[in-house]
N, C-alpha and C. Protein backbone atom coordinates (compact mmCIF):
# COMPACT_ATOMS: atom_id res chain seq x y z
N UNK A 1 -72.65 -33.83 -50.88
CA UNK A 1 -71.29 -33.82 -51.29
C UNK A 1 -70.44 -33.02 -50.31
N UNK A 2 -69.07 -33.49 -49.92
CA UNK A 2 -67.98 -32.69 -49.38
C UNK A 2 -66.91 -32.01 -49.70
N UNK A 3 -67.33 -31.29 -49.19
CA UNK A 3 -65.66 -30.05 -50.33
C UNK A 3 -64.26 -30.40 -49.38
N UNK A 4 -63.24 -30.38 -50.49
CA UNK A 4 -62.15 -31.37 -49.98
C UNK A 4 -61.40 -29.99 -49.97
N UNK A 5 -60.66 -29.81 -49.01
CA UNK A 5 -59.90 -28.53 -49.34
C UNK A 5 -58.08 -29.03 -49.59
N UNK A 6 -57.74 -28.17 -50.47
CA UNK A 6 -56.53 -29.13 -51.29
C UNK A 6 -55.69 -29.07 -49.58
N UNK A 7 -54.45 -29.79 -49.21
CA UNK A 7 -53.55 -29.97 -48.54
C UNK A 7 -52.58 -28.75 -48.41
N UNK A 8 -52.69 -28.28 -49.54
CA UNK A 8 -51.64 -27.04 -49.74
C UNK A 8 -51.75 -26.05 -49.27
N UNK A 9 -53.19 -25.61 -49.34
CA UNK A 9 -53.47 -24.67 -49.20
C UNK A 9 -54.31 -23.97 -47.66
N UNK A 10 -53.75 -25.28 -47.38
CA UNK A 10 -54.70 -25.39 -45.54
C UNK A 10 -53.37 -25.62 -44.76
N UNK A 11 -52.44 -25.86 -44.62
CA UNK A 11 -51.23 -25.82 -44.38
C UNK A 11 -50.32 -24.55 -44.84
N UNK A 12 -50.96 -23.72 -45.75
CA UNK A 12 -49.59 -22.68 -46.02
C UNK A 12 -49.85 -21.55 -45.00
N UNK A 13 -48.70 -21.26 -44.45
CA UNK A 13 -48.46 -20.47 -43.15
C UNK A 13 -48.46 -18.81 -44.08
N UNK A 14 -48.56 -17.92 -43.31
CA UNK A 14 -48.32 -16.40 -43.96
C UNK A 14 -46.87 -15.91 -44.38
N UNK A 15 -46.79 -15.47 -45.04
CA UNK A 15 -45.33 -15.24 -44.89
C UNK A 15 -44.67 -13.17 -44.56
N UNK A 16 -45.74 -13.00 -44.06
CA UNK A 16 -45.47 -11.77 -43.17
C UNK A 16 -44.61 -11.96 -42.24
N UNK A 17 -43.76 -11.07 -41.97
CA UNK A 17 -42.59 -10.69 -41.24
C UNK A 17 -43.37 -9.69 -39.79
N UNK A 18 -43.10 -10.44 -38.53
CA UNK A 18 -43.51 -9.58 -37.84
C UNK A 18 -42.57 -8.02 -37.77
N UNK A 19 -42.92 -6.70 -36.92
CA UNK A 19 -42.70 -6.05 -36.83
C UNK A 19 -41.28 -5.94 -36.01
N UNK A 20 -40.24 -5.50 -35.98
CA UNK A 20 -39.36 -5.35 -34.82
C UNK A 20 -39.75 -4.50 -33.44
N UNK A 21 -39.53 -5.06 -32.51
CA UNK A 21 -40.11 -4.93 -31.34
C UNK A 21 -39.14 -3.70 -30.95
N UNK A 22 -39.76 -1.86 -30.49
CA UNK A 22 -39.31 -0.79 -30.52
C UNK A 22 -38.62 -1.24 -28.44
N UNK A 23 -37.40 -0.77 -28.83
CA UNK A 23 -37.06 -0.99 -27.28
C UNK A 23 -36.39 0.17 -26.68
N UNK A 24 -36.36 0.65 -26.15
CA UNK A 24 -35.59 1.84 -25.19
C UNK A 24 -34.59 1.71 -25.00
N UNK A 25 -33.59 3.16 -25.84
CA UNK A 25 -32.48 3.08 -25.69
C UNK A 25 -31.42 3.26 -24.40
N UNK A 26 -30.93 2.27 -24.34
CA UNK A 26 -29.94 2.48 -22.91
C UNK A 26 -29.63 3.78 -22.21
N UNK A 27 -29.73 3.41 -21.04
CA UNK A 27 -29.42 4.38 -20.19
C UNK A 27 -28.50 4.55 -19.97
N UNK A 28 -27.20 5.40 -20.01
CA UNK A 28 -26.13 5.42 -19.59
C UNK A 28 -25.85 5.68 -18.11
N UNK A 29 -25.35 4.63 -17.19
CA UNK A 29 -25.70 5.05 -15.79
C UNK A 29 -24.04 5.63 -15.72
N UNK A 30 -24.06 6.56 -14.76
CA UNK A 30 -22.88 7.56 -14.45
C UNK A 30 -21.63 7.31 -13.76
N UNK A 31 -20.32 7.10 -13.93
CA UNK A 31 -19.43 6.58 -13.01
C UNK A 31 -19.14 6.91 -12.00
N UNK A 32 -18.68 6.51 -10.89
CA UNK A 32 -18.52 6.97 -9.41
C UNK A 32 -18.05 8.33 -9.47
N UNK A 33 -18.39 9.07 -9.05
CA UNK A 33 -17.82 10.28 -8.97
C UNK A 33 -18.27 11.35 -10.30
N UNK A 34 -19.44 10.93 -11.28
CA UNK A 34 -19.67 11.84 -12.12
C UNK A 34 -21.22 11.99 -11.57
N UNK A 35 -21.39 13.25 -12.51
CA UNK A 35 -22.59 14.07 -12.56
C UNK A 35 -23.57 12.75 -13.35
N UNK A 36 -24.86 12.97 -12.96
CA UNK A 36 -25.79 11.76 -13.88
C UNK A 36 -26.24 12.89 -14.80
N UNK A 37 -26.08 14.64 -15.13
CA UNK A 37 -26.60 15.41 -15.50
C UNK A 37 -25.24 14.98 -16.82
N UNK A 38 -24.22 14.87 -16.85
CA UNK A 38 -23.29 14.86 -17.50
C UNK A 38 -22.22 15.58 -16.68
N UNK A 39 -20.82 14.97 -17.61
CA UNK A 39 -19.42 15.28 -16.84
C UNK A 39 -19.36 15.44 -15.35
N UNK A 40 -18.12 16.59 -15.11
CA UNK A 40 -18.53 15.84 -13.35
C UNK A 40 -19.46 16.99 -12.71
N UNK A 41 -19.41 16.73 -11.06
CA UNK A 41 -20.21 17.47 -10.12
C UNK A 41 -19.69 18.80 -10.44
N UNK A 42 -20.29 19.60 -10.11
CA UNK A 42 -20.19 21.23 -9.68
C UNK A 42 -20.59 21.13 -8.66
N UNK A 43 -19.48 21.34 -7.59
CA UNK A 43 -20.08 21.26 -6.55
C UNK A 43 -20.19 23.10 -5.49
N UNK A 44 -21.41 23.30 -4.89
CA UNK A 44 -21.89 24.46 -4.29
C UNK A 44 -21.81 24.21 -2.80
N UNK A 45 -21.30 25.55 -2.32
CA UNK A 45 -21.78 25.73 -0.90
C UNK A 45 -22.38 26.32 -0.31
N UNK A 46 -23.42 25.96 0.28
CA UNK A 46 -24.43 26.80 1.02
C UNK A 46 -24.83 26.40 2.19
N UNK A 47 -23.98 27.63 3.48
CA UNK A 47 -24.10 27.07 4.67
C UNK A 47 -23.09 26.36 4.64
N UNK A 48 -23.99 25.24 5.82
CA UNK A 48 -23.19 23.71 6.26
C UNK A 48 -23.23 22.82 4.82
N UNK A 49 -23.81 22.70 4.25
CA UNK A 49 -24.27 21.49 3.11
C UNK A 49 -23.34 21.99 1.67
N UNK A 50 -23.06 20.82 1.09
CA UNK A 50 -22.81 21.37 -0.05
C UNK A 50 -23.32 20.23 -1.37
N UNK A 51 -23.89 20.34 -2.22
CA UNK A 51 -24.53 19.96 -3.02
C UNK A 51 -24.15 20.73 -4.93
N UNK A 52 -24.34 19.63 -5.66
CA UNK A 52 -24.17 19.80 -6.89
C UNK A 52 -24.97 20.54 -7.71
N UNK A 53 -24.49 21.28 -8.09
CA UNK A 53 -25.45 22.74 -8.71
C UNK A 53 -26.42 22.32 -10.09
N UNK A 54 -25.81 20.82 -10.39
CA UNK A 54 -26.45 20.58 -11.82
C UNK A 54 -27.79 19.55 -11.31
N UNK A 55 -27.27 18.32 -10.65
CA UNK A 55 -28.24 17.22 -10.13
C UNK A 55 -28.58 17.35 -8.77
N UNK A 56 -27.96 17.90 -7.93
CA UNK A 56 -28.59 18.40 -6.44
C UNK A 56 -28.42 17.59 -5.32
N UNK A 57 -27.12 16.38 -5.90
CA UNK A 57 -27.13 15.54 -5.52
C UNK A 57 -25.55 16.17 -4.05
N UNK A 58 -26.03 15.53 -2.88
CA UNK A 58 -25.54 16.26 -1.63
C UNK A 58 -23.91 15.66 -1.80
N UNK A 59 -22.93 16.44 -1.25
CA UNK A 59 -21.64 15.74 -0.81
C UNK A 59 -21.30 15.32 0.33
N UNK A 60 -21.21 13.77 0.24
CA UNK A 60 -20.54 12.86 1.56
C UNK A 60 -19.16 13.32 2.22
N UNK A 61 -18.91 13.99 2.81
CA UNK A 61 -17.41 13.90 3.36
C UNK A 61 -16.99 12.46 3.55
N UNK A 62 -15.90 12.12 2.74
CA UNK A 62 -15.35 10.39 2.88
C UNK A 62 -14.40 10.49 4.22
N UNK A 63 -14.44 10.02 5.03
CA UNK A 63 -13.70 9.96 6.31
C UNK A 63 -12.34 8.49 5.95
N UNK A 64 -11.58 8.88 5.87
CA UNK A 64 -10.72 7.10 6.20
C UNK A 64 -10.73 6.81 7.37
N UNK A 65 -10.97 7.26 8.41
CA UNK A 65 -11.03 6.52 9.56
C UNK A 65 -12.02 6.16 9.73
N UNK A 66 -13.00 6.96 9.54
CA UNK A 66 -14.68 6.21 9.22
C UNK A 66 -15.03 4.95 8.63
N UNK A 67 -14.13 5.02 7.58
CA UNK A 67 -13.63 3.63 6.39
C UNK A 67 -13.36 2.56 7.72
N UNK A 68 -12.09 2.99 8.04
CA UNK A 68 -11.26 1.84 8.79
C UNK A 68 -12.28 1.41 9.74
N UNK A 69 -13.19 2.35 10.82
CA UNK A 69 -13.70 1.88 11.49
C UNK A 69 -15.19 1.20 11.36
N UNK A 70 -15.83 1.11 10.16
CA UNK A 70 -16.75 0.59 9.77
C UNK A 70 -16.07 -1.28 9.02
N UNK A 71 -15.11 -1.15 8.72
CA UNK A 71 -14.20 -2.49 8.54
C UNK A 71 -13.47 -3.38 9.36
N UNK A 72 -13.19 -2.77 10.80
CA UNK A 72 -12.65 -3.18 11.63
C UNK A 72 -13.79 -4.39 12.10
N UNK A 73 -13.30 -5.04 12.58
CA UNK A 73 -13.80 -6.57 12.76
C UNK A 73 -13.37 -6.89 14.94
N UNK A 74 -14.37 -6.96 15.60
CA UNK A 74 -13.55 -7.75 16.68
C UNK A 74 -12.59 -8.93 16.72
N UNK A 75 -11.25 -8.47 17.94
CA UNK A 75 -10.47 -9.64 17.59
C UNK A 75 -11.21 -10.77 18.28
N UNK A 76 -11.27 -11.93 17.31
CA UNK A 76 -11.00 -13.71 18.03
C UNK A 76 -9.82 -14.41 18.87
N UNK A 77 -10.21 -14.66 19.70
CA UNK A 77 -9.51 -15.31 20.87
C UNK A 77 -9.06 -16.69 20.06
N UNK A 78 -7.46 -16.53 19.65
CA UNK A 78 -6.94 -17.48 19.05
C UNK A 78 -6.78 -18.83 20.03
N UNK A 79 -7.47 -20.01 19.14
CA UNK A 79 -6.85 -21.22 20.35
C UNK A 79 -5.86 -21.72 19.84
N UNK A 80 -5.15 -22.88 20.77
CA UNK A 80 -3.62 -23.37 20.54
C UNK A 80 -4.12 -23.94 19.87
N UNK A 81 -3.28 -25.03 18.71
CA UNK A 81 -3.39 -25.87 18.32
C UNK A 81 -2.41 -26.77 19.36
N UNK A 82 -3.09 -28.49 19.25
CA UNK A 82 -1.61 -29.39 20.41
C UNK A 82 -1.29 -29.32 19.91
N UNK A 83 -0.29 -28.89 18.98
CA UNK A 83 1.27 -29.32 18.51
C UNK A 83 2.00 -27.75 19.58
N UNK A 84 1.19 -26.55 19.18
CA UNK A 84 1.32 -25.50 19.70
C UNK A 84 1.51 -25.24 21.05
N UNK A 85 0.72 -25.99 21.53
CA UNK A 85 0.22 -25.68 22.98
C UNK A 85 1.57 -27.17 23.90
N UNK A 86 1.30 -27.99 23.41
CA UNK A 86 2.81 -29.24 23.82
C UNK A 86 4.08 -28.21 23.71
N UNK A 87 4.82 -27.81 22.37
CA UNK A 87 5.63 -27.00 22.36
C UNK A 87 5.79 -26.31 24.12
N UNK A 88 4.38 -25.03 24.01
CA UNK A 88 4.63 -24.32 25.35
C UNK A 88 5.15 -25.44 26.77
N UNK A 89 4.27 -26.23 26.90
CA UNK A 89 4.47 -27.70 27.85
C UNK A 89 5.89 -27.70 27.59
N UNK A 90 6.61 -28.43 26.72
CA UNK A 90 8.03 -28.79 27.15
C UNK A 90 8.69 -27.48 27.31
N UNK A 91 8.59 -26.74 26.59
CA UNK A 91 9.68 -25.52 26.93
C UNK A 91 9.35 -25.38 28.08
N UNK A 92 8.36 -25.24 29.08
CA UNK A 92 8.24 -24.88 30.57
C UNK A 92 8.64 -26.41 31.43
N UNK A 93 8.61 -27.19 30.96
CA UNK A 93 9.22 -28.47 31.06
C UNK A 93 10.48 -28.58 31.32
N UNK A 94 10.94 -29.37 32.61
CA UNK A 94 12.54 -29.45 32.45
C UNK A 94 13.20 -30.80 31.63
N UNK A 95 11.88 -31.77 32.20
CA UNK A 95 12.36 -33.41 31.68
C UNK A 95 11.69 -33.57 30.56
N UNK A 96 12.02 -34.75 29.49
CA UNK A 96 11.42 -35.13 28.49
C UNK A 96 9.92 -35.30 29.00
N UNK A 97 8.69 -35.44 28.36
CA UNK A 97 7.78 -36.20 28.23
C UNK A 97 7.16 -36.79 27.41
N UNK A 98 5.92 -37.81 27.53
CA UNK A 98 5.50 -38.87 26.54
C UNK A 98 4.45 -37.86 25.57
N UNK A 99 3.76 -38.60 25.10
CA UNK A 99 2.35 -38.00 24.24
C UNK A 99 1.29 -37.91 24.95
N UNK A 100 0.99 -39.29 26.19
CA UNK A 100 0.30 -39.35 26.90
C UNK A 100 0.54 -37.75 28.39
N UNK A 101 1.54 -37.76 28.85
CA UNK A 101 1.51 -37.12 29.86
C UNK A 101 1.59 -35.48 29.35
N UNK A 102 1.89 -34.94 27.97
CA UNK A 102 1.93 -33.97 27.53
C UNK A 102 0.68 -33.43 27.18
N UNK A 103 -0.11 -34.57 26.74
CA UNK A 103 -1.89 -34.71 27.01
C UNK A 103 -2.70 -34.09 28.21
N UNK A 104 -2.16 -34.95 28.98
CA UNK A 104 -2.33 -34.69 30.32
C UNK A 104 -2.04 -33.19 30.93
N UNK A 105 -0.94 -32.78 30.81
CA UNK A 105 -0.67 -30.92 31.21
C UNK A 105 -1.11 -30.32 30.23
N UNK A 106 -1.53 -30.65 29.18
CA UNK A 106 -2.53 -29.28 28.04
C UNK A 106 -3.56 -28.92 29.31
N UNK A 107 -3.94 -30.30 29.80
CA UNK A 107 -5.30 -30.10 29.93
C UNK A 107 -6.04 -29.60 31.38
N UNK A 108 -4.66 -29.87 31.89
CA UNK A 108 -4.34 -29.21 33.60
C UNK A 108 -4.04 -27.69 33.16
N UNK A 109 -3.07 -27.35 32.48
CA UNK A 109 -2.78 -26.16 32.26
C UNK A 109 -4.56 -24.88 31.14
N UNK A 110 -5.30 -25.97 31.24
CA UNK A 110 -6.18 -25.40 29.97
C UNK A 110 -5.41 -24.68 28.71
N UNK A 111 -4.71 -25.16 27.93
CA UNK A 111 -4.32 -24.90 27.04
C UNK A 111 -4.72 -25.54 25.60
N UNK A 112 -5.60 -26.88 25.78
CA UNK A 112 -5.74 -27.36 24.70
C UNK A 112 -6.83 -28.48 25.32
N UNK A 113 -8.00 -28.78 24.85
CA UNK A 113 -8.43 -29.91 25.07
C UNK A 113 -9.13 -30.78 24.17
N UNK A 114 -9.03 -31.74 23.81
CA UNK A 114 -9.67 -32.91 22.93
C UNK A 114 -10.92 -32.51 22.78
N UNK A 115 -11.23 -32.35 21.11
CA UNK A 115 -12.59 -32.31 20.72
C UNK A 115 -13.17 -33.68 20.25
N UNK A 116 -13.36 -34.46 21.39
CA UNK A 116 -14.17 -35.53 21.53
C UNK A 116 -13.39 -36.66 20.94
N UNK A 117 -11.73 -36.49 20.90
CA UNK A 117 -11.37 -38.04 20.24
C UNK A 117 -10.95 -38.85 21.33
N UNK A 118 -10.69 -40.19 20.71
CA UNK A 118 -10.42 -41.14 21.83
C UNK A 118 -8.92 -41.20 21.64
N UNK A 119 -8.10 -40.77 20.59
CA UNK A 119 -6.76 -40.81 20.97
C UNK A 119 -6.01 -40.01 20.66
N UNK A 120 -6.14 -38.64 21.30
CA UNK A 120 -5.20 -37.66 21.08
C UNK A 120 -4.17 -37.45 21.18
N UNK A 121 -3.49 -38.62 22.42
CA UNK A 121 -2.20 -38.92 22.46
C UNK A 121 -1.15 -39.38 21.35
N UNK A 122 -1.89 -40.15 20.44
CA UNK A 122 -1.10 -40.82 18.98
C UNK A 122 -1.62 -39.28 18.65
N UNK A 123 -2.51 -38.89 17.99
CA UNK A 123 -2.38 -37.94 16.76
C UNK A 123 -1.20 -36.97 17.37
N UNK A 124 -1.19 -36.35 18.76
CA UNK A 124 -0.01 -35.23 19.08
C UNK A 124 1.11 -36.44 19.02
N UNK A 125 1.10 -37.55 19.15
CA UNK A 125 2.81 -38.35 18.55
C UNK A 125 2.93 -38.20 17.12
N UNK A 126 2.21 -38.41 16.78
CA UNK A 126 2.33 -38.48 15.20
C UNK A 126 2.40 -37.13 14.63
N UNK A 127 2.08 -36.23 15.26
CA UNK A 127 2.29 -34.50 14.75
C UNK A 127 3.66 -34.19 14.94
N UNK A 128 4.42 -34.41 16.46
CA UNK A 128 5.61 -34.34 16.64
C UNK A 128 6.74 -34.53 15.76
N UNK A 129 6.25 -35.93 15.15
CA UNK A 129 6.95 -37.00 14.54
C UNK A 129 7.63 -36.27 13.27
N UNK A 130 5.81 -35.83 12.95
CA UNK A 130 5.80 -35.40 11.40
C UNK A 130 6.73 -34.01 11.43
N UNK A 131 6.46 -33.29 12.50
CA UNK A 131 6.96 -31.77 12.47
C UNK A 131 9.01 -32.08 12.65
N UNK A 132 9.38 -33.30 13.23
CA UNK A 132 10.76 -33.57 13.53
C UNK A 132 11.44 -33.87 11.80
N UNK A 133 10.45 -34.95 11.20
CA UNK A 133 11.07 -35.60 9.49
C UNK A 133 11.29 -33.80 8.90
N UNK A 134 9.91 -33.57 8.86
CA UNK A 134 9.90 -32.07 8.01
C UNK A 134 10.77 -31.02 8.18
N UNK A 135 10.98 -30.52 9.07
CA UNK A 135 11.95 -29.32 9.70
C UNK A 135 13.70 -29.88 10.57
N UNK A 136 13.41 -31.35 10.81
CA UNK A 136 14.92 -31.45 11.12
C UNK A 136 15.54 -30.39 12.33
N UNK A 137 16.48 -30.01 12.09
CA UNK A 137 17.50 -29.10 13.68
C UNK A 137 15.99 -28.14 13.76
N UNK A 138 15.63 -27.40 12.45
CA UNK A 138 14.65 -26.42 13.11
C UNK A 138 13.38 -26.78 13.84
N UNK A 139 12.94 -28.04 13.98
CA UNK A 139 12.01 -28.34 14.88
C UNK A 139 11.73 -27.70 16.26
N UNK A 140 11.07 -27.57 16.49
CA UNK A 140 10.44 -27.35 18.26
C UNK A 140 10.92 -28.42 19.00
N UNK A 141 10.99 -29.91 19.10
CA UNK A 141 11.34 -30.86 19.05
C UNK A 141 12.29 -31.55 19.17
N UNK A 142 12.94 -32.46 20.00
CA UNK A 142 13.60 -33.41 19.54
C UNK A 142 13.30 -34.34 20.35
N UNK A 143 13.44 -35.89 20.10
CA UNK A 143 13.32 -37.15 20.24
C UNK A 143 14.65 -37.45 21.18
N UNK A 144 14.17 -37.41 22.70
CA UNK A 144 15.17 -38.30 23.64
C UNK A 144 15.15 -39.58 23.63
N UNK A 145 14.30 -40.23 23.81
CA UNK A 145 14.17 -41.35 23.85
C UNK A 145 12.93 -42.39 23.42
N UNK A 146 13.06 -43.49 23.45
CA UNK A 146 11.59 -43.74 22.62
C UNK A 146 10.17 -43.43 22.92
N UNK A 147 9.95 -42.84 22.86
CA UNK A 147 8.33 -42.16 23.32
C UNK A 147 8.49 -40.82 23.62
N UNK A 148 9.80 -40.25 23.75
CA UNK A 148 9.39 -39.11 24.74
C UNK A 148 10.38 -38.16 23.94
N UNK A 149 10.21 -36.75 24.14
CA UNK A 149 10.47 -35.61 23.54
C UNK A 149 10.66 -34.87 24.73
N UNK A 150 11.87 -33.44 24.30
CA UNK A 150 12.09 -32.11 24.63
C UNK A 150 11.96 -31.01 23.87
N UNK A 151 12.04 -30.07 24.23
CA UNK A 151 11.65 -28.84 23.52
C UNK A 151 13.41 -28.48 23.08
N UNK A 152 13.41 -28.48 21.90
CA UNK A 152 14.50 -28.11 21.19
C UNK A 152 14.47 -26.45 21.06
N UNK A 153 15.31 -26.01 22.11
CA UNK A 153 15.49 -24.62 21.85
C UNK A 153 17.20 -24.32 22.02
């Protein structure tokens, strides 16, 4: 014979409550400039050094120029942009010129040279163009004749 064990009673789970898990109470970490002993530094001098009489913790002399010069950055050698660098072209320019030949003296003058397009001449026309609708009298710019520009100064 086989003993049947009821359903109920092979399925009922415990109903104990585990324990709450004991956790460590926070640390209060200390704000810039306070003691981690509590409130602020006491600060001591002895000698050259001077150090906190409660935590022992040493004092930095804060320098601002130390600041500034640990932030200071080397300068970058700004390049023209062509709209920038054309501008310089006509103002040293006496006669109008095209898009094409303004192309042309960026690149004699090393002031600007094509990063690999095939028509830099339209995009610096079409920059001109755009910078003449937008700004009007204040342009760099003006339109002599069809194709060609002076330096509006």
């Amino acid at each position: 014979m086989s003993k049947k064990t009821s359903s109920k009673t092979a399925t009922k789970k415990s109903t104990k409550k585990a324990a709450p898990k004991k956790t460590a109470p926070p640390v209060a970490t200390p704000k810039p400039g306070e003691c981690p002993k509590g409130g602020s530094h006491e600060w001591t001098e002895e000698g050259t050094e001077t150090y906190c009489s409660k935590c022992k913790e040493p004092k930095v002399a804060k320098s601002k120029r130390a600041a500034k010069e640990r932030s200071a950055k080397p300068a970058k050698k700004v390049k023209l942009s062509a709209l920038d660098a054309a501008a310089q072209v006509l103002e040293s320019s006496e006669q109008p010129m095209n898009a094409k030949a303004m192309i042309e003296a960026l690149a004699t003058k090393g002031l600007w040279s094509s990063p690999r397009g095939k028509t830099p001449h339209a995009t610096l026309y079409s920059a001109i163009i755009r910078e003449i609708s937008v700004k009007g009298k204040e342009s760099r710019f003006k339109k002599k004749d069809r194709g060609s520009f002076a330096f509006n100064g």
